[in-house]
C-alpha atoms as a PDB file:
ATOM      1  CA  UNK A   1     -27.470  11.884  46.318  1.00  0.00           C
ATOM      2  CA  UNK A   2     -25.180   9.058  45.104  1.00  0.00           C
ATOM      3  CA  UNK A   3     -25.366   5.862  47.389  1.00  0.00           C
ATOM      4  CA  UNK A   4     -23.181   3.156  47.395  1.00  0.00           C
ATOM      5  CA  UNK A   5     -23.068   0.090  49.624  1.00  0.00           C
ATOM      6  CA  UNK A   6     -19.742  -1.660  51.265  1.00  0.00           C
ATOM      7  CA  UNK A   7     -19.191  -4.973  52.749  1.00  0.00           C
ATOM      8  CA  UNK A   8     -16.958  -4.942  56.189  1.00  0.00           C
ATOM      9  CA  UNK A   9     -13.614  -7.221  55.727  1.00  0.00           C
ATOM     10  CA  UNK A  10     -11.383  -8.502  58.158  1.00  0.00           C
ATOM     11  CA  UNK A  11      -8.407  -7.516  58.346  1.00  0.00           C
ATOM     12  CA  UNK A  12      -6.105  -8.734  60.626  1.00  0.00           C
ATOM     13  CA  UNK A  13      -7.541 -10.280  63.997  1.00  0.00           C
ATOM     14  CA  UNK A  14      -9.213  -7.433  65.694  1.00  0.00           C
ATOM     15  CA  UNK A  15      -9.565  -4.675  62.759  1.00  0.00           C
ATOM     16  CA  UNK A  16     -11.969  -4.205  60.364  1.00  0.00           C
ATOM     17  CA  UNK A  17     -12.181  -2.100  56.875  1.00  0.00           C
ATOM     18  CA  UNK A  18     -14.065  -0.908  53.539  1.00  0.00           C
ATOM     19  CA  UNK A  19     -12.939  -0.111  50.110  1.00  0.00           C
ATOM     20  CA  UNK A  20     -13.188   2.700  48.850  1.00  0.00           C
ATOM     21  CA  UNK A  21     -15.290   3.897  45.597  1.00  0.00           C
ATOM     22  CA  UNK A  22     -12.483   3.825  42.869  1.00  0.00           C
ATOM     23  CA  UNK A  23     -14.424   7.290  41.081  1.00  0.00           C
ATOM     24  CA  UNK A  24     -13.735   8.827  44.173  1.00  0.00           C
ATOM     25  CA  UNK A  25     -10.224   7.661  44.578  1.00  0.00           C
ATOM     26  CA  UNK A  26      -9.272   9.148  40.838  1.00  0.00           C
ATOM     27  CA  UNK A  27     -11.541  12.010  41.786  1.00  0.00           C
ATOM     28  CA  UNK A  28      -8.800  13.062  43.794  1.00  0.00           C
ATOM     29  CA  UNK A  29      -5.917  11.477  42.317  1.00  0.00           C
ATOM     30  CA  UNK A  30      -5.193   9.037  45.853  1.00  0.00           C
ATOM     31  CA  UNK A  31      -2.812   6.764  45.699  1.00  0.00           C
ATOM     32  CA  UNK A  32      -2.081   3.727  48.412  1.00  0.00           C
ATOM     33  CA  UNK A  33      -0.420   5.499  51.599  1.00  0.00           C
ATOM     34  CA  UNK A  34      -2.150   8.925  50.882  1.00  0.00           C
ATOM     35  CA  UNK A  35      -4.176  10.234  53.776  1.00  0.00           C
ATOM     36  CA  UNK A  36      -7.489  10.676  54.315  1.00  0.00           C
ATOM     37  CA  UNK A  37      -9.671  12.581  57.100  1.00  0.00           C
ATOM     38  CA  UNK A  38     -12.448  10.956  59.586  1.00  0.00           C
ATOM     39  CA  UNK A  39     -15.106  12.756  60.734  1.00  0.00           C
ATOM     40  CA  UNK A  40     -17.257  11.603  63.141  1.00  0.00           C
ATOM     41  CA  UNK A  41     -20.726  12.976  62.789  1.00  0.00           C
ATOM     42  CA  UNK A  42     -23.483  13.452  65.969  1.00  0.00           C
ATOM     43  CA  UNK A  43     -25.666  11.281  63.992  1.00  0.00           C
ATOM     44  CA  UNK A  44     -23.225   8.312  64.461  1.00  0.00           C
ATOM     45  CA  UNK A  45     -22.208   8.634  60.633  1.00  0.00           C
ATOM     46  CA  UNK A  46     -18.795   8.767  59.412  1.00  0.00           C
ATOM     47  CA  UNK A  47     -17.412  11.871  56.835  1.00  0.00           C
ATOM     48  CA  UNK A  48     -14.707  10.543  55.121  1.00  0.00           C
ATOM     49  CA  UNK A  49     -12.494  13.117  52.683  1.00  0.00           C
ATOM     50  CA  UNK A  50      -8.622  13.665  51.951  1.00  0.00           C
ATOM     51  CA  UNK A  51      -6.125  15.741  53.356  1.00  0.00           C
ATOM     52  CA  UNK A  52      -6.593  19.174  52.214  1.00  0.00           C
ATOM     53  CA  UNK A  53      -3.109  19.426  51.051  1.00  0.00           C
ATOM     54  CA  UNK A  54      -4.404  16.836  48.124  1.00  0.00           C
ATOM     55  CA  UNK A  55      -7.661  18.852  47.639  1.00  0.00           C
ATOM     56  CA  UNK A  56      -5.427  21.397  46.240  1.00  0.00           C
ATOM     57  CA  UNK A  57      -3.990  19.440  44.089  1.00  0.00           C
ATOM     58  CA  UNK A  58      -6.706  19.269  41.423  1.00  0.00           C
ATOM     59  CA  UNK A  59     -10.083  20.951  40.581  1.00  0.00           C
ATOM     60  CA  UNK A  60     -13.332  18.854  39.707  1.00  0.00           C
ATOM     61  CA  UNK A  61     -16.296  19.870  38.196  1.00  0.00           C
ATOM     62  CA  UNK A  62     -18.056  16.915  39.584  1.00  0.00           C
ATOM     63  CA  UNK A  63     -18.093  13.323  40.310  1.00  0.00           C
ATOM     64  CA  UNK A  64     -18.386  12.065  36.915  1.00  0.00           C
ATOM     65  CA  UNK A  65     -16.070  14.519  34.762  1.00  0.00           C
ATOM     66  CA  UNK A  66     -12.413  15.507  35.391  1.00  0.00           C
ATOM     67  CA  UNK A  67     -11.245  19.287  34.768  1.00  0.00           C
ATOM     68  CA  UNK A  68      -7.530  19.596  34.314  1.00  0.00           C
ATOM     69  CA  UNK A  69      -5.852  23.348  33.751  1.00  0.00           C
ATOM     70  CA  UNK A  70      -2.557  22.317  34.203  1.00  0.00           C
ATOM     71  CA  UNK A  71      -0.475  19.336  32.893  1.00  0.00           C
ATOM     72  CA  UNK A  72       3.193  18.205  34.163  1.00  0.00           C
ATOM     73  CA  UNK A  73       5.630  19.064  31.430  1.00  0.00           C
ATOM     74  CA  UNK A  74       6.383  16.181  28.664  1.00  0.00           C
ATOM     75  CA  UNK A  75       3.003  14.258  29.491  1.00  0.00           C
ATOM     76  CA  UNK A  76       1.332  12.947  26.308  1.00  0.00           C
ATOM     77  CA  UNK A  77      -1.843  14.810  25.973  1.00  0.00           C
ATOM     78  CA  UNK A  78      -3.590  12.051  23.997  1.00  0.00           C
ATOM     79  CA  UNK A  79      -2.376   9.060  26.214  1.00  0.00           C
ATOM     80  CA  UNK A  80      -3.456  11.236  29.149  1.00  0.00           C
ATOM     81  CA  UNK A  81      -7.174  11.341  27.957  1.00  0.00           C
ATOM     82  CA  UNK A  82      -6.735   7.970  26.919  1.00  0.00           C
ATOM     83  CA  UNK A  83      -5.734   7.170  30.738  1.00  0.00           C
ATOM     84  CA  UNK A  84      -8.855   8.907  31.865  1.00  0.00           C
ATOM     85  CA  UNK A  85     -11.277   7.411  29.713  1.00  0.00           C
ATOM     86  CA  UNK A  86     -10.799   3.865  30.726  1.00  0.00           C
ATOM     87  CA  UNK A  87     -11.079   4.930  34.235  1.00  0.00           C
ATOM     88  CA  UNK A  88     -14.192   5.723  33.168  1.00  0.00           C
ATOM     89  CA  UNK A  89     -15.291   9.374  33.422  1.00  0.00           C
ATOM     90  CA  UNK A  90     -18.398  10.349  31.572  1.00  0.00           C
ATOM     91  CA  UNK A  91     -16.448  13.330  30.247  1.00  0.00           C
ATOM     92  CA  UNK A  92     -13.006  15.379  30.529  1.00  0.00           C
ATOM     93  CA  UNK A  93     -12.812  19.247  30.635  1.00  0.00           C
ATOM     94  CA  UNK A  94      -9.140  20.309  29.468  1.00  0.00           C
ATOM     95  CA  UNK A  95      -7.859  23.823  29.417  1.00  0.00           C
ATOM     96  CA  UNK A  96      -7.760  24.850  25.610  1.00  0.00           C
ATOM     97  CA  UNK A  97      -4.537  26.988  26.954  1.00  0.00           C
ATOM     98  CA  UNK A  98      -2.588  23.439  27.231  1.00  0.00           C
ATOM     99  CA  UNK A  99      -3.797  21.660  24.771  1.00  0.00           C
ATOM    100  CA  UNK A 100      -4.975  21.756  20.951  1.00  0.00           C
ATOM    101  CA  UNK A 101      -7.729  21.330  19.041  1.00  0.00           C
ATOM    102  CA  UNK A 102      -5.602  18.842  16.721  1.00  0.00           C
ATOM    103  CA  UNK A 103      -4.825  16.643  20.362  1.00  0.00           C
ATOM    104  CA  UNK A 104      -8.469  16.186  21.161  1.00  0.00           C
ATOM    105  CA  UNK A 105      -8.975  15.308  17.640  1.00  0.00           C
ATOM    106  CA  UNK A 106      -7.088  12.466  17.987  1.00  0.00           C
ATOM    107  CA  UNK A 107      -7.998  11.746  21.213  1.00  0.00           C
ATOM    108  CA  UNK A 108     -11.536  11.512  20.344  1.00  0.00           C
ATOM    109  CA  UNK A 109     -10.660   9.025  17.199  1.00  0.00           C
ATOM    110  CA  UNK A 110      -9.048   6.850  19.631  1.00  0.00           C
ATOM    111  CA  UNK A 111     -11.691   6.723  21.925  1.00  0.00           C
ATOM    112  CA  UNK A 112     -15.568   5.354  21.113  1.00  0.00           C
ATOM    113  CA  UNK A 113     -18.741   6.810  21.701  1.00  0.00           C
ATOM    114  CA  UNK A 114     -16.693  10.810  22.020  1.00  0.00           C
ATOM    115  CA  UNK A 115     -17.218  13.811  20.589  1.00  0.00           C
ATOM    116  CA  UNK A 116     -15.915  17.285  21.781  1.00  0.00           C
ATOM    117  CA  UNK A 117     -17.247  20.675  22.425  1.00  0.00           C
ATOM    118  CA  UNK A 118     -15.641  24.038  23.560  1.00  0.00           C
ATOM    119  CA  UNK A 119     -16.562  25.773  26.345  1.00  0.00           C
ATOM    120  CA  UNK A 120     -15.637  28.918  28.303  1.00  0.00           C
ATOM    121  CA  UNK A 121     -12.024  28.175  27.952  1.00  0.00           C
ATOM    122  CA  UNK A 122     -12.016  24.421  28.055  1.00  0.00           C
ATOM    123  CA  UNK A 123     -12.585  21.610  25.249  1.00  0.00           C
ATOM    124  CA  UNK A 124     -15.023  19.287  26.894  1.00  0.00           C
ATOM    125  CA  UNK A 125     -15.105  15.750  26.164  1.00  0.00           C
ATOM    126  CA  UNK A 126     -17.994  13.976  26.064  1.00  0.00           C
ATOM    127  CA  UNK A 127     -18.368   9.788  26.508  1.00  0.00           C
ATOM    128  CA  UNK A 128     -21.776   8.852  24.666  1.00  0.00           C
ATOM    129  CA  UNK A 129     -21.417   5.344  25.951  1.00  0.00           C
ATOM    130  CA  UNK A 130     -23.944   2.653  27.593  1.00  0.00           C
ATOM    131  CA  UNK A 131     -21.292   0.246  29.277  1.00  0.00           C
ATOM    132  CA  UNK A 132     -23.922  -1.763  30.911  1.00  0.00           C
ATOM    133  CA  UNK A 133     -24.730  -2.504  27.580  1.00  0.00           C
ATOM    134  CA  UNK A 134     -21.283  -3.964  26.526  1.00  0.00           C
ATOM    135  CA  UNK A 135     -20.169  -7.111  27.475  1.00  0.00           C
ATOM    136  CA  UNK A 136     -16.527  -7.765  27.483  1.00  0.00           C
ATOM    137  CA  UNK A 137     -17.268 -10.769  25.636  1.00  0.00           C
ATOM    138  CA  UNK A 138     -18.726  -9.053  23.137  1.00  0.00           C
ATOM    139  CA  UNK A 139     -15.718  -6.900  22.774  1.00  0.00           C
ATOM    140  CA  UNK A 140     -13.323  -9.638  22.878  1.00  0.00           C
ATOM    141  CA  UNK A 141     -15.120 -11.661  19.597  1.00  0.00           C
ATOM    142  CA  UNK A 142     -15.000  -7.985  18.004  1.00  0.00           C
ATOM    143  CA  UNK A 143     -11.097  -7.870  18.636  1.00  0.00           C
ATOM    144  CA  UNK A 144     -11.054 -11.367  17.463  1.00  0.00           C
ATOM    145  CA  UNK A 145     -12.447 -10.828  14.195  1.00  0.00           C
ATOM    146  CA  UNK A 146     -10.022  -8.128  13.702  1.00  0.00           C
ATOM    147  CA  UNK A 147      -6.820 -10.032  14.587  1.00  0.00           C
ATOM    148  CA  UNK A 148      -8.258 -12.693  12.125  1.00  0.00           C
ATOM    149  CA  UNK A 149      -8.060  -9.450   9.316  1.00  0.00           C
ATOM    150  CA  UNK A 150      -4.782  -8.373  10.265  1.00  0.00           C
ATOM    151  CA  UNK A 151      -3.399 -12.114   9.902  1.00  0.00           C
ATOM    152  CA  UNK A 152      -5.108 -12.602   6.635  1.00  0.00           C
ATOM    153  CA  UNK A 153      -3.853  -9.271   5.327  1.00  0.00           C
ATOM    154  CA  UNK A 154      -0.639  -9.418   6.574  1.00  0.00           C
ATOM    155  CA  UNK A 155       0.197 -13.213   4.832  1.00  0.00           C
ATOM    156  CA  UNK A 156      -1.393 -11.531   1.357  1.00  0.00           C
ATOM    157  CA  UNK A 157       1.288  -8.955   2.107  1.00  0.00           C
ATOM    158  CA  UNK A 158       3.967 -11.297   2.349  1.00  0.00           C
ATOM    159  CA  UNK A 159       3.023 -12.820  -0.700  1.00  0.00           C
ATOM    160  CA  UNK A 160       2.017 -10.199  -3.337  1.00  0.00           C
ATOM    161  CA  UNK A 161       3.690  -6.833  -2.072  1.00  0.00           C
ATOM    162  CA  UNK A 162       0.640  -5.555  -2.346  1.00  0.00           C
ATOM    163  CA  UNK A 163       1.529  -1.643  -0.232  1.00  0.00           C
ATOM    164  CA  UNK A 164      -2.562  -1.648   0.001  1.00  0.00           C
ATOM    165  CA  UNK A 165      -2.656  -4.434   2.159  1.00  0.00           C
ATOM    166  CA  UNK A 166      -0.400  -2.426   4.566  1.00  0.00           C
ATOM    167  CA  UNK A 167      -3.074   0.251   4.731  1.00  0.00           C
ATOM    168  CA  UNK A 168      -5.610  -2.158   5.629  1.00  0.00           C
ATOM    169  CA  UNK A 169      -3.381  -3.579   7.922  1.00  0.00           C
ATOM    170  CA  UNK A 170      -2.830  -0.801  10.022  1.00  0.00           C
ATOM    171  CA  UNK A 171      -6.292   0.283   9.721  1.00  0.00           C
ATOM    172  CA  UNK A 172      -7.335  -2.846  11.539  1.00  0.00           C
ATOM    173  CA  UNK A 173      -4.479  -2.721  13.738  1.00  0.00           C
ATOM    174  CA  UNK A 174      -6.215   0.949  15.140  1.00  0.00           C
ATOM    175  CA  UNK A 175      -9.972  -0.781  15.644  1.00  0.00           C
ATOM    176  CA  UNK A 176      -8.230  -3.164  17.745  1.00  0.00           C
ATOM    177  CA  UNK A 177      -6.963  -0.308  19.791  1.00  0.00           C
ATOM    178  CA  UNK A 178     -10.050   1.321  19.947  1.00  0.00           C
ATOM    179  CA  UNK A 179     -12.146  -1.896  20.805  1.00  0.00           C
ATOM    180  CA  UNK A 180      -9.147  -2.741  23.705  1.00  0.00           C
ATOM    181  CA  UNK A 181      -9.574   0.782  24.952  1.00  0.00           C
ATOM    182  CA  UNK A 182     -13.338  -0.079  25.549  1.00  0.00           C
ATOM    183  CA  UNK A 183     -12.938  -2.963  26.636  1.00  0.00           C
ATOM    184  CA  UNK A 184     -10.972  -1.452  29.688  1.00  0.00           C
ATOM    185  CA  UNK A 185     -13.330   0.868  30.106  1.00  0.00           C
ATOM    186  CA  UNK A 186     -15.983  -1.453  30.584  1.00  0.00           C
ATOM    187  CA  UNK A 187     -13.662  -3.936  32.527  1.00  0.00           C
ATOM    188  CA  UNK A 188     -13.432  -1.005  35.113  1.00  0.00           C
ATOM    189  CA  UNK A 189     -16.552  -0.269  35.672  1.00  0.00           C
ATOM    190  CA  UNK A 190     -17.284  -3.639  35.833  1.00  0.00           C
ATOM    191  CA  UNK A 191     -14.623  -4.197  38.702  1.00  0.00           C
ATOM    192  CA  UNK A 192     -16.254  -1.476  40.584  1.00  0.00           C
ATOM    193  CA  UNK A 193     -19.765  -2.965  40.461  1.00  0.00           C
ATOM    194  CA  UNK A 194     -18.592  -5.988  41.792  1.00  0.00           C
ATOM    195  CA  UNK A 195     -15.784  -5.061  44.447  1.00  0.00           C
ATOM    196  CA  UNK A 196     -19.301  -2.734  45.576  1.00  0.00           C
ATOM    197  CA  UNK A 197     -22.280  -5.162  45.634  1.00  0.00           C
ATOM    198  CA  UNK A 198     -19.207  -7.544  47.319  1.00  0.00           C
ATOM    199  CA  UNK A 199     -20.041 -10.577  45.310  1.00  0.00           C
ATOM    200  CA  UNK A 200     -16.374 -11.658  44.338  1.00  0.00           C
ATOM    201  CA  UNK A 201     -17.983 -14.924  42.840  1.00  0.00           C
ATOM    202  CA  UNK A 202     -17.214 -14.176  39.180  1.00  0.00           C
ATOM    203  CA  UNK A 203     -14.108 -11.689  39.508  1.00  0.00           C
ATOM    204  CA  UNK A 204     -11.754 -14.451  38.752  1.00  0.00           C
ATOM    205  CA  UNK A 205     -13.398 -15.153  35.388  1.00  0.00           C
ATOM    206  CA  UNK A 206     -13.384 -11.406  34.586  1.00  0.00           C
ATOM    207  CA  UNK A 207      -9.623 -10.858  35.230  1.00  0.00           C
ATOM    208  CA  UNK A 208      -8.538 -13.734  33.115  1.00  0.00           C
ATOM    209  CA  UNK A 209     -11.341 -12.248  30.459  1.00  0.00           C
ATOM    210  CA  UNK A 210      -9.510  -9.042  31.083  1.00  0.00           C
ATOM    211  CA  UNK A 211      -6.012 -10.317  30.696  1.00  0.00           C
ATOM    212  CA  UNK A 212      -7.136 -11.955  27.212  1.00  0.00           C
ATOM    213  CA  UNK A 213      -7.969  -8.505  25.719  1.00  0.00           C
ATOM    214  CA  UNK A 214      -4.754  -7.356  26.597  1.00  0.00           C
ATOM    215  CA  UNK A 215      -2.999 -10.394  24.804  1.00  0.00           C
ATOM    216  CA  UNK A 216      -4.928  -9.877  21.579  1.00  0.00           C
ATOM    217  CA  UNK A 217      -4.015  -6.189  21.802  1.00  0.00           C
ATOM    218  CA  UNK A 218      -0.293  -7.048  22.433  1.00  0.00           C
ATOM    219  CA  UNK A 219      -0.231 -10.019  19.548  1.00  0.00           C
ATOM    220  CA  UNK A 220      -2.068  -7.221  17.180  1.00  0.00           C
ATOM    221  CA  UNK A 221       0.670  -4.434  18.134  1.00  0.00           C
ATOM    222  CA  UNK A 222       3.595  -6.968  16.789  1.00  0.00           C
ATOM    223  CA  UNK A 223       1.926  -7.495  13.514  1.00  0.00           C
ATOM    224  CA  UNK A 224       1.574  -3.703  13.008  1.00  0.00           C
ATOM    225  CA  UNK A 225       5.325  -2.916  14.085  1.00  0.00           C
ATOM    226  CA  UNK A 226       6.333  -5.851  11.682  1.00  0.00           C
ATOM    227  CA  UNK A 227       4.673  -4.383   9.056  1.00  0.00           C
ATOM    228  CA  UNK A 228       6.268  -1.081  10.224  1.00  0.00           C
ATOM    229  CA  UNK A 229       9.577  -2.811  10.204  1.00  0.00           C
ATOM    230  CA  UNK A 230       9.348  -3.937   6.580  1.00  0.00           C
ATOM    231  CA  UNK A 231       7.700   0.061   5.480  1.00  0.00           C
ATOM    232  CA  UNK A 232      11.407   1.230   7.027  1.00  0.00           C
ATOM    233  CA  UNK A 233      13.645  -1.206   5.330  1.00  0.00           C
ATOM    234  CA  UNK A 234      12.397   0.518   1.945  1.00  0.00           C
ATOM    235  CA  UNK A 235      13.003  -3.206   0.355  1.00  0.00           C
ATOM    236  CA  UNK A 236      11.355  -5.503  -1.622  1.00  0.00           C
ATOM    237  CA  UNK A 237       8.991  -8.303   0.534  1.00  0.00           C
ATOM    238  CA  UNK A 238       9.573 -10.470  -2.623  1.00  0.00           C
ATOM    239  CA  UNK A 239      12.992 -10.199  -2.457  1.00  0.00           C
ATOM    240  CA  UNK A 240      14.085  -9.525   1.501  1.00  0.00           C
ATOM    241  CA  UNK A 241      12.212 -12.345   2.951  1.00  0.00           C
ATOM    242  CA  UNK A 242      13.067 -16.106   2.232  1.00  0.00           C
ATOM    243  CA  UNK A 243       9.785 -18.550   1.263  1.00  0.00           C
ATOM    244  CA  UNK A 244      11.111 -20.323   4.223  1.00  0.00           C
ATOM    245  CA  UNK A 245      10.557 -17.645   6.566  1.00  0.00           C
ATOM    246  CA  UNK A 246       7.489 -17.230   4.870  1.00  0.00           C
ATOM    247  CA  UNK A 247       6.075 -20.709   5.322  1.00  0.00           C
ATOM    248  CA  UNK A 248       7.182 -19.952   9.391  1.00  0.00           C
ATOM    249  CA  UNK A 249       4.788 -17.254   9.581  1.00  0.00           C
ATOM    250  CA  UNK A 250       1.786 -18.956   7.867  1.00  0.00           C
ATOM    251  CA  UNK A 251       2.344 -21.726  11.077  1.00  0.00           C
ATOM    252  CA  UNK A 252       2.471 -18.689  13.844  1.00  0.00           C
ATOM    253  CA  UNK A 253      -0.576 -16.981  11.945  1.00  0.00           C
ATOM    254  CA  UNK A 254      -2.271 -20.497  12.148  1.00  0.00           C
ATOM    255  CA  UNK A 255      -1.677 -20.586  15.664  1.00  0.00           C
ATOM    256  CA  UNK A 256      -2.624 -17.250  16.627  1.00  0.00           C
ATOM    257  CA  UNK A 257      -6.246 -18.072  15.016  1.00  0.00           C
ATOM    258  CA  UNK A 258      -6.420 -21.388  16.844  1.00  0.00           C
ATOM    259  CA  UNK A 259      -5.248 -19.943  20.091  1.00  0.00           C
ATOM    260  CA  UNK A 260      -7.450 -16.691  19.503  1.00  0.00           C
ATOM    261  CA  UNK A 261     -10.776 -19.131  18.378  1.00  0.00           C
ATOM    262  CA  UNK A 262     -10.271 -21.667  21.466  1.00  0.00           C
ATOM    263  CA  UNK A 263     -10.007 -18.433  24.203  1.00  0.00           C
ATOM    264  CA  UNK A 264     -13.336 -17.784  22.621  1.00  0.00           C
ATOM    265  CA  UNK A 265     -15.490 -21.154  22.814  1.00  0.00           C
ATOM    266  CA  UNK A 266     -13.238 -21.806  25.991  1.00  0.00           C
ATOM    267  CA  UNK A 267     -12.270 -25.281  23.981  1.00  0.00           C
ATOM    268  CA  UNK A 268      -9.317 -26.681  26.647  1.00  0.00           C
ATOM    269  CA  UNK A 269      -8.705 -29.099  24.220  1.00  0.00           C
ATOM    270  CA  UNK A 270      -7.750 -26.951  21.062  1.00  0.00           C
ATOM    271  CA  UNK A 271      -5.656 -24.877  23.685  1.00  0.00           C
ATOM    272  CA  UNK A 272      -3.345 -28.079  24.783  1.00  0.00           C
ATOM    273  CA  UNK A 273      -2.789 -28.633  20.791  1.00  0.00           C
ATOM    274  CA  UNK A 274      -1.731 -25.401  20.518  1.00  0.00           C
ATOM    275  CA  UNK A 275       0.609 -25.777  23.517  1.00  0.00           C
ATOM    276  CA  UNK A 276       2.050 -28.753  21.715  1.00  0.00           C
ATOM    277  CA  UNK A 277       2.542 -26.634  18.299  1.00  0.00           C
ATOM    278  CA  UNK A 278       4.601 -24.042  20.199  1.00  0.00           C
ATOM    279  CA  UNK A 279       7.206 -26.771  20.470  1.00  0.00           C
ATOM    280  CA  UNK A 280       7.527 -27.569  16.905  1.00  0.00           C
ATOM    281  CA  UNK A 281       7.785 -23.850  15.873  1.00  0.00           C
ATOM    282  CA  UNK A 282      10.582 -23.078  18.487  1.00  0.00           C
ATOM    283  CA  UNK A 283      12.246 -25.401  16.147  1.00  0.00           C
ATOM    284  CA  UNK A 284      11.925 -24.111  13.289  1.00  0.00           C
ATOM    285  CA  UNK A 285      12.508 -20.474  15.143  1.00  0.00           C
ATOM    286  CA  UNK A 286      15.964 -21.505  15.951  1.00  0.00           C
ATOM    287  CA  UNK A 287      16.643 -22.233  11.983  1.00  0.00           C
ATOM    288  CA  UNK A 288      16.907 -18.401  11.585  1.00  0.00           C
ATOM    289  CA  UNK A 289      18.771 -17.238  14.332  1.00  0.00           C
ATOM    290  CA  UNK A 290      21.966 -16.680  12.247  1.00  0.00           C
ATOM    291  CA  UNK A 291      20.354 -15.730   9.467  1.00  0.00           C
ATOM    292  CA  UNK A 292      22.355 -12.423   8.184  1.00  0.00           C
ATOM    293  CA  UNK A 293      19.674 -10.593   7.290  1.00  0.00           C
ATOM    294  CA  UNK A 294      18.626  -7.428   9.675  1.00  0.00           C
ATOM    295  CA  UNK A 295      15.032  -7.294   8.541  1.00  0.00           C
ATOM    296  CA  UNK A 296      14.373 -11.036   8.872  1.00  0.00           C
ATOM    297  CA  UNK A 297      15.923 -10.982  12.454  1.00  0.00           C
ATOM    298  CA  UNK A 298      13.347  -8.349  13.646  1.00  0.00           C
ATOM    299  CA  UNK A 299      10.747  -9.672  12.138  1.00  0.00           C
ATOM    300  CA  UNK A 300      11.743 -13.196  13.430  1.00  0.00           C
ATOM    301  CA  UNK A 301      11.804 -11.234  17.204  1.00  0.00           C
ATOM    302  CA  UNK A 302       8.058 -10.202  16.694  1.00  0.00           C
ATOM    303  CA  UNK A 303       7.368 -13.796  15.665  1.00  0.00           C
ATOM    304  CA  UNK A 304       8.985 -14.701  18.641  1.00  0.00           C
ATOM    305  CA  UNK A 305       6.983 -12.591  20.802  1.00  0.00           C
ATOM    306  CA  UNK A 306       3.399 -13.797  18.888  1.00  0.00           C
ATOM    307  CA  UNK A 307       4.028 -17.221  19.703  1.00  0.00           C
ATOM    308  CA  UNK A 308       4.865 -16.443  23.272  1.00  0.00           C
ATOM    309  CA  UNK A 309       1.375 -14.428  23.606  1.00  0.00           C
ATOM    310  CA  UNK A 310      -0.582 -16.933  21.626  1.00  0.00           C
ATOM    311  CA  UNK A 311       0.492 -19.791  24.006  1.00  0.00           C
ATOM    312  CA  UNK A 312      -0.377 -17.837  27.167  1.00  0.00           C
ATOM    313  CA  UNK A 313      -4.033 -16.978  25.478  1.00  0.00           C
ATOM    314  CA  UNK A 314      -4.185 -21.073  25.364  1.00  0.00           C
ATOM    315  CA  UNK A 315      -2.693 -21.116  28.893  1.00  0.00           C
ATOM    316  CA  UNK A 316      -5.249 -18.381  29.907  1.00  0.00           C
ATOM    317  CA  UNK A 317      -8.114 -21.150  28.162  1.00  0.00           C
ATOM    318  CA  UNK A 318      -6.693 -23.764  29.860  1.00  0.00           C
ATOM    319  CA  UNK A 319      -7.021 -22.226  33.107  1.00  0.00           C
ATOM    320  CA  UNK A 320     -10.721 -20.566  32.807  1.00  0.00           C
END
């Protein structure tokens, strides 16, 4: 048996109430106004379950995996295992009549610590993983190190037109998206060990910790569709981008690192400089606006973008 342990909150003046186990909420797919059945039990104990119209809905093998036969029309199979792996299941059971074995491929490169097997019908997916293990800090100086590649790599490209550097690029650009889909994972099942032992002491350090893997993720995804961006023009880096541009994104990939390296050592200090340097590139920003040039303008957009996610890591420093 499975025990878990829930503080009693106020709400209101005379009411009183518990949260609920958030594997048991996705268990059933509940959402906030769904309803739920009390039992009262002889014993004094209380039986809680949904309605049965919801247990209908869906068909679990247990607490810890997820068994899905049927999927709504135009879903994205990968993004939908994706969805269910940062929620946390140990492993997903999926219907090898709506879905192929090319899909959990991917899936399974996406995600760390899976592998797949088939089954009687299904393609089960299985989460080797020891979150307690994990800390999100550790994740976070992992993602860190990989921005720091992508920034190097993508500056090189700028200035040799090296297409190898691209690959690299990219490559990186995935391990971040692998490393921030574990890092959600373990930031869930995180939440739900403290929001159950009720010690809300540390939660607001964890959400802003949780917020900065999401920035890095985000500042990583415009460097890969700017390098995209450039791949689709079909044109020359030497000859499509001005050196001034270029000299613009050396100062946002310096800021970046310096944002990115004071969210780690928490330096407040570093983070206010920062701050101050998103002035003076604003500037310069505005020096391209009506620059004819379609390329440079959607690169300059990313740019735009970096800088404002770089300044609210710093903010994010600032406030931890």
């Amino acid at each position: 048996m499975d025990i878990e342990t829930r503080r009693i909150i106020n709400v209101g003046k005379r009411s009183f109430a518990i949260t609920l186990p958030k594997r048991w909420i996705y268990r059933y797919n509940l959402k906030s106004g769904d309803i739920i059945e009390v039992q009262f039990n002889e014993d004094g104990s209380l039986t809680l379950k949904p309605a049965k119209s919801r247990l209908s809905d869906v068909e679990y093998r247990s607490v810890n995996e997820i068994k899905i036969d049927k999927i709504p029309q135009n879903i994205d199979v990968v993004a939908l295992l994706t969805r269910y792996y940062i929620i946390g299941y140990e492993s997903i059971a999926i219907s090898t009549s709506i879905v192929t074995r090319e899909e959990v491929n991917e899936a399974c490169s996406k995600l760390i610590g899976s592998f797949f097997v088939e089954d009687g019908g299904f393609y089960r997916i299985i989460f080797a993983l020891s979150e307690s293990k994990i800390s999100l800090d550790n994740i976070i100086d992992r993602m860190s190190k990989l921005l720091f590649e992508v920034t190097d790599l993508y500056i090189d490209y700028l200035n040799t037109g090296d297409p190898i550097k691209i690959n690299e690029l990219l490559a990186r650009e995935e391990d971040i998206d692998r490393m921030y889909y574990l890092g959600m994972r373990v930031s869930n099942k995180i939440l739900t060990s403290v929001i159950s032992d009720g010690d809300l002491s540390s939660i607001r350090k964890f959400m802003f910790l949780t917020l900065g893997l999401k920035i890095v993720e985000e500042i990583a995804d415009s460097f890969d569709r700017s390098v995209r961006a450039i791949m689709r023009s079909g044109l020359e880096v030497s000859t499509a981008i001005p050196k001034d541009f270029e000299y613009l994104t050396e100062s946002v990939v310096e800021m970046v690192v310096s944002a990115t390296n004071a969210f780690q050592t928490m330096d407040v200090y570093k983070a206010l400089k920062i701050l101050r340097m998103r002035r003076e590139i604003k500037k310069n920003i505005l020096k391209f606006k009506n620059y004819d040039n379609e390329l440079v303008q959607t690169l300059l957009s990313e740019i735009e973008t970096i800088v404002t996610l770089s300044a609210d890591l710093s903010e994010l420093t600032m406030i931890l």
